[in-house]
Protein backbone atom coordinates (compact mmCIF):
# COMPACT_ATOMS: atom_id res chain seq x y z
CA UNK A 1 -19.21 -30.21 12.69
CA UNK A 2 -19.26 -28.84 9.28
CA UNK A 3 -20.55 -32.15 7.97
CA UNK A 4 -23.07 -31.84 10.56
CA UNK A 5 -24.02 -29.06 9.38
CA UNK A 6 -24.38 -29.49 5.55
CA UNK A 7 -26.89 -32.59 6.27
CA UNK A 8 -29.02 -30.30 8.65
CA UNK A 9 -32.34 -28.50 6.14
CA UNK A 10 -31.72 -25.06 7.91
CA UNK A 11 -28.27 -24.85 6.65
CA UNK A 12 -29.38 -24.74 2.64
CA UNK A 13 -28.00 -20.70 2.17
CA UNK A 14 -24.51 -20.85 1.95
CA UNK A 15 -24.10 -17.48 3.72
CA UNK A 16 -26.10 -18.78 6.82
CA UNK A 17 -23.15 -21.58 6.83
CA UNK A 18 -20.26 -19.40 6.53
CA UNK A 19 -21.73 -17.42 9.20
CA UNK A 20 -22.29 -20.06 12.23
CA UNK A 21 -19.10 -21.65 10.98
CA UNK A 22 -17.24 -18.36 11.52
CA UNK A 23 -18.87 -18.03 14.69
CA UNK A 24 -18.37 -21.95 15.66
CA UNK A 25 -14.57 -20.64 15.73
CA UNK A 26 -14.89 -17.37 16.79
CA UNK A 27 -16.71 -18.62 20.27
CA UNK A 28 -14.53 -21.17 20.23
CA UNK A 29 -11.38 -19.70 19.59
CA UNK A 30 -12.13 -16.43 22.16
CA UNK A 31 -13.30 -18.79 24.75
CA UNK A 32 -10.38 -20.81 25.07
CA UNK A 33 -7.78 -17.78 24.87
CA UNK A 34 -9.68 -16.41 28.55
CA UNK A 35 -9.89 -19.48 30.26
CA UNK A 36 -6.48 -20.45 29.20
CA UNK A 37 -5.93 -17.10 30.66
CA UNK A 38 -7.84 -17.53 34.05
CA UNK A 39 -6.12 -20.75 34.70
CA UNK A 40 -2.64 -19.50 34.32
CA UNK A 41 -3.54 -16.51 36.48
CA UNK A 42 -5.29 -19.23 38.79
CA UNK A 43 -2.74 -21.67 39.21
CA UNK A 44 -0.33 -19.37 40.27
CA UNK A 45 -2.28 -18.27 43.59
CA UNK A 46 -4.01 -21.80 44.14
CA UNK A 47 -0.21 -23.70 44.76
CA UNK A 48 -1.70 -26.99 46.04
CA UNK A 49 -4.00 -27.52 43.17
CA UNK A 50 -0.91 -26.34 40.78
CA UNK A 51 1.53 -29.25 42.04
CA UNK A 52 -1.89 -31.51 41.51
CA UNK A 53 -2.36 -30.64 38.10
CA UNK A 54 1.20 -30.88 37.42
CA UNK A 55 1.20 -34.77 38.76
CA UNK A 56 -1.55 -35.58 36.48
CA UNK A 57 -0.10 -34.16 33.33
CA UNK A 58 3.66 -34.44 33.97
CA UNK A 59 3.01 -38.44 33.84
CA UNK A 60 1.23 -38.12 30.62
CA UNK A 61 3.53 -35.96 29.04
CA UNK A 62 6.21 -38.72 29.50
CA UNK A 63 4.36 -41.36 28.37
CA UNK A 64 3.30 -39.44 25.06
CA UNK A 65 6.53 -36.96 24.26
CA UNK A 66 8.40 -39.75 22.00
CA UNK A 67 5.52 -39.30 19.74
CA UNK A 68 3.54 -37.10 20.36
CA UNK A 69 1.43 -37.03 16.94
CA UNK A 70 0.24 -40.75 17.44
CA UNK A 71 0.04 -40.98 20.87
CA UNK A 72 -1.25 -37.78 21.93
CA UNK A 73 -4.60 -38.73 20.76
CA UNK A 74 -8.47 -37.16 21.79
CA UNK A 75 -8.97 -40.32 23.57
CA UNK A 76 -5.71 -40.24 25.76
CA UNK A 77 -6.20 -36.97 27.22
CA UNK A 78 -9.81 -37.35 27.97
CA UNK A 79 -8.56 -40.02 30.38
CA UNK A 80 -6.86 -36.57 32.65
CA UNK A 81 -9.97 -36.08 34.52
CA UNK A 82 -8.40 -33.62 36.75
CA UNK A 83 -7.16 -31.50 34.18
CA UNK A 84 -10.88 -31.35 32.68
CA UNK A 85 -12.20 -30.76 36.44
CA UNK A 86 -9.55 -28.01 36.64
CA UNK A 87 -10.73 -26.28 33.51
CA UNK A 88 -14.27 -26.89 34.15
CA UNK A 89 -14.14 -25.16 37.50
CA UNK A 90 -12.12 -22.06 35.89
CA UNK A 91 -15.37 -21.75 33.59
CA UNK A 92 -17.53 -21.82 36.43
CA UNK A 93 -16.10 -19.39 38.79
CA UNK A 94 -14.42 -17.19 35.98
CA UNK A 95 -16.69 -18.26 33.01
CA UNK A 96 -15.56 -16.48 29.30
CA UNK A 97 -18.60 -15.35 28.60
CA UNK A 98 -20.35 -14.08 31.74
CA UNK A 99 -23.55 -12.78 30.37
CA UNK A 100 -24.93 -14.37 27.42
CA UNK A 101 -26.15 -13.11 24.39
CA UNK A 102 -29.86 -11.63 23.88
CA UNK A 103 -32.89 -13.85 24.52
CA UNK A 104 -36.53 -13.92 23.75
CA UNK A 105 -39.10 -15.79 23.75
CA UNK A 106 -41.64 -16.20 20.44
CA UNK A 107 -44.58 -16.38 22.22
CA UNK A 108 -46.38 -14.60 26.20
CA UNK A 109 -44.96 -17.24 28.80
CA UNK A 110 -44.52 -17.66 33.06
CA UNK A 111 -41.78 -19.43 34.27
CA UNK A 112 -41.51 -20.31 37.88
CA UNK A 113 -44.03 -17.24 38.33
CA UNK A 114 -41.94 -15.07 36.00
CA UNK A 115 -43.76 -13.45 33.08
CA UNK A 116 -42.06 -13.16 29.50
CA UNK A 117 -43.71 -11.31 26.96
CA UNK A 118 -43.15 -12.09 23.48
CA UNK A 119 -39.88 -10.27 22.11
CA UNK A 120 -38.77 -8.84 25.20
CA UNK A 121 -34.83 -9.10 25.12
CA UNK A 122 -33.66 -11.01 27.68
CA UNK A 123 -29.91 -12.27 29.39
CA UNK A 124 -28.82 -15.10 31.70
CA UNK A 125 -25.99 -14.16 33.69
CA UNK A 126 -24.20 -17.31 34.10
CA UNK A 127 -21.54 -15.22 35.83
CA UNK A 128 -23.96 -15.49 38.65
CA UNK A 129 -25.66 -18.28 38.06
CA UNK A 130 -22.55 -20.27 38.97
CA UNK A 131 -21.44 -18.51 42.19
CA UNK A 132 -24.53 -18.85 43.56
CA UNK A 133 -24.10 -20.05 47.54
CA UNK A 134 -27.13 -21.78 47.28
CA UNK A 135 -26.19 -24.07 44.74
CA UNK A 136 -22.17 -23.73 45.38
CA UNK A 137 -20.28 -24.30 48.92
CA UNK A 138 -17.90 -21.21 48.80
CA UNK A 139 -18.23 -20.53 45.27
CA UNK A 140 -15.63 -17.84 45.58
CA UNK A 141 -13.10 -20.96 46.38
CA UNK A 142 -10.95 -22.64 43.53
CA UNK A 143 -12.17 -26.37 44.21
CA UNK A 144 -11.87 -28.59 40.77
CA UNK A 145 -13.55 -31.54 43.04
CA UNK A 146 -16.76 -29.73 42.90
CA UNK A 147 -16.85 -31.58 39.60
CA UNK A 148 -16.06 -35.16 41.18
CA UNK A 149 -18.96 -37.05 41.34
CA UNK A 150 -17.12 -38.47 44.64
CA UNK A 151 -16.59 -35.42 46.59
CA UNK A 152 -18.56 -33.68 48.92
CA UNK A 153 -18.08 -30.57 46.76
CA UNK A 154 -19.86 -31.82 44.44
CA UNK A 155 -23.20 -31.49 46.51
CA UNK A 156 -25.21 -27.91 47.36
CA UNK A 157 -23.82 -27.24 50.64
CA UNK A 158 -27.70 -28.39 52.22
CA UNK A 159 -25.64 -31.29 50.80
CA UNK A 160 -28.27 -32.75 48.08
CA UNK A 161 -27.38 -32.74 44.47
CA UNK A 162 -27.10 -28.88 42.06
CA UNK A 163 -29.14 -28.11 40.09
CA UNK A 164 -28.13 -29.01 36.07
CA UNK A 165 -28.63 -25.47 35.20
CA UNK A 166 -26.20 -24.61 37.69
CA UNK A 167 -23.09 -24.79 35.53
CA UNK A 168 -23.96 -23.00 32.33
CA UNK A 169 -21.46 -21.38 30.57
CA UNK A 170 -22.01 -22.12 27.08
CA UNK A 171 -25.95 -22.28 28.12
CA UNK A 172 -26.71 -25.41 26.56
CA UNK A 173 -30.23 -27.39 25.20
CA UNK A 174 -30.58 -27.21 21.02
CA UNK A 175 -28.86 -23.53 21.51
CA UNK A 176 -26.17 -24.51 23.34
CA UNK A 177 -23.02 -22.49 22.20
CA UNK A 178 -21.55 -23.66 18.58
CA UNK A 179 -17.96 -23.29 20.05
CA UNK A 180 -19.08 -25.56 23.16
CA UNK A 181 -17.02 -28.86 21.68
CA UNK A 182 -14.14 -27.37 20.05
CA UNK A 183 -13.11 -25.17 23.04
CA UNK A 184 -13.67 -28.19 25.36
CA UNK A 185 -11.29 -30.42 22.68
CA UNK A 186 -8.31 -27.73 22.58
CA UNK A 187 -8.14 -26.91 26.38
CA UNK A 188 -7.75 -30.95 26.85
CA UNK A 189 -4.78 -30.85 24.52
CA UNK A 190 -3.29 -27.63 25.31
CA UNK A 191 -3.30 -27.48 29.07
CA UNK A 192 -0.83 -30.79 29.58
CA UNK A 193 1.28 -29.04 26.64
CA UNK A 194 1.61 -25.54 28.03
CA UNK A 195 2.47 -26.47 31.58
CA UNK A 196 5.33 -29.04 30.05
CA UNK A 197 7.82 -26.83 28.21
CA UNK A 198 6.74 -23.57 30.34
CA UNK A 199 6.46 -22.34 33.55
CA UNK A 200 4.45 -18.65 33.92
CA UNK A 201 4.83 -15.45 36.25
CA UNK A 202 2.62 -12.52 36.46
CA UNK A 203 4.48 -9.01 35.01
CA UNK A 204 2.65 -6.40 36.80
CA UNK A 205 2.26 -6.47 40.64
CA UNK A 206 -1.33 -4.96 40.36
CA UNK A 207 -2.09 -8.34 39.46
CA UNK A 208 -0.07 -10.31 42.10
CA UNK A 209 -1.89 -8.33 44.60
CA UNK A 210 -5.44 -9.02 42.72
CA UNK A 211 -6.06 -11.99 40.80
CA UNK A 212 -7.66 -10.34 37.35
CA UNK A 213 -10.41 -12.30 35.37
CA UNK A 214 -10.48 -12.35 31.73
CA UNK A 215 -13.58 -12.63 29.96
CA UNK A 216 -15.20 -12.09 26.52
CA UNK A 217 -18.02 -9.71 26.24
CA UNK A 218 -19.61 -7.75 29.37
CA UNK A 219 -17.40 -5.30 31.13
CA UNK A 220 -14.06 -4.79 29.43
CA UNK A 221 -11.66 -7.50 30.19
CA UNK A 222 -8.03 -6.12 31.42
CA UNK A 223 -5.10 -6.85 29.61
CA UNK A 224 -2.85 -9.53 31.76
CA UNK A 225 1.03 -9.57 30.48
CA UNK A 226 2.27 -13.63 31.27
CA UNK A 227 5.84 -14.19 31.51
CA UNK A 228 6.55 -17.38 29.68
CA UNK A 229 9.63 -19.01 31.55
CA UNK A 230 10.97 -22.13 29.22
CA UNK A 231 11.61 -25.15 31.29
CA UNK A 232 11.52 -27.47 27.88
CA UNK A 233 12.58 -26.81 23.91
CA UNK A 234 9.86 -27.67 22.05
CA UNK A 235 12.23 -28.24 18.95
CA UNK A 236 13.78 -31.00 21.21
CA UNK A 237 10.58 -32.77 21.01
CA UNK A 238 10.46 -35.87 18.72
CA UNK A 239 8.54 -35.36 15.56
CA UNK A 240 7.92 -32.00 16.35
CA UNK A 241 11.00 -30.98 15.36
CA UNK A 242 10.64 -32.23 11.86
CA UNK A 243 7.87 -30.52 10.94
């Protein structure tokens, strides 16, 4: 990214850099500590789609936890397809950021008979973009197939295909979010690590009554205490335990 970024002509101030660079790990960084979040929370109401998850990365886990280092590569865990349907659906029913940030347009312009006057602020609430029932069959469900191209949950329930727009939450186009990538990269690795040496359990009973959703930005987000239970040692892990 930083590369990228250096070659691109409206990156030639070095504070500009710094800036979208901090932010690139800031979004990034936030992002993935609330969905990690939501899908702990998740997983421990939605049982059937826990023991799912569990026999997708359990497998894995074996067949990378000699070494992990070399085997535990970008291209190995892109293979879990449920694990990214998992995490794709906690960003669409619980997404980090449900409102983005402020919009406007540089010029007078109707869209789909809405009128936009230069420099008006703006927000898209992807929050409710992404539940909506008329693009979503019970949106307030848990269903990681909505994201299988195979399933019939991933059709409107009229049962013709969403709209793109319809899953949003890092926006997207030539503004999509800067952290989009590197949150997407780190959930793919941590996920299958997390749920191997640990198991979780909710502290307060508030939240075993109510599931709580975590998010960045918007209304304040609650504070969830998470009970780590060890099932593994990570220090018993080849290679790890040398560094």
């Amino acid at each position: 990214m930083l590369s990228l970024l250096l070659q691109d002509p409206n990156y030639q101030d070095t504070e500009d850099l710094i800036d979208d660079v901090i932010v690139l790990f800031l979004a990034g960084a936030k992002t993935v500590q609330s969905t990690t979040s939501n899908i702990i929370v998740t997983l421990l109401e939605e049982h059937d789609v826990r023991e799912k998850f569990l026999g997708v990365t359990e497998p894995f886990m074996a067949s990378v936890i000699d070494n992990l280092m070399e085997k535990m590569t970008l291209e190995a865990v892109d293979e879990l397809d449920y694990v990214k349907m998992v995490y794709q659906e906690s960003m669409r029913r619980d997404p980090p950021l449900p409102i983005s940030g402020t919009q406007e347009m540089t010029r007078d312009v109707t869209i789909k008979g809405v009128e936009f006057r230069k420099g008006d602020p703006f927000w898209i609430m992807m929050k409710y973009v992404q539940n909506d029932p008329k693009q979503w069959r019970e949106p307030e469900r848990f269903v990681p197939e909505r994201f299988d191209p195979g399933s019939e949950w991933f059709l409107k329930p009229d049962g013709t295909r969403r709209n793109p727009f319809a899953f949003v939450p890092f926006l997207g186009g030539s503004r999509v979010c800067l952290g989009k990538t590197f949150a997407e990269v780190t959930m793919r690795l941590t996920l299958p690590l997390y749920y191997h040496y640990f198991d979780f359990e909710l502290v307060e009973e508030k939240h075993k009554k109510k599931r709580p959703y975590i998010s960045v930005g918007g209304s304040e987000s609650p504070v969830v205490p998470i009970k780590f239970i060890t099932k593994r040692k990570v220090l018993d892990t080849p290679n790890l335990s040398k560094l």
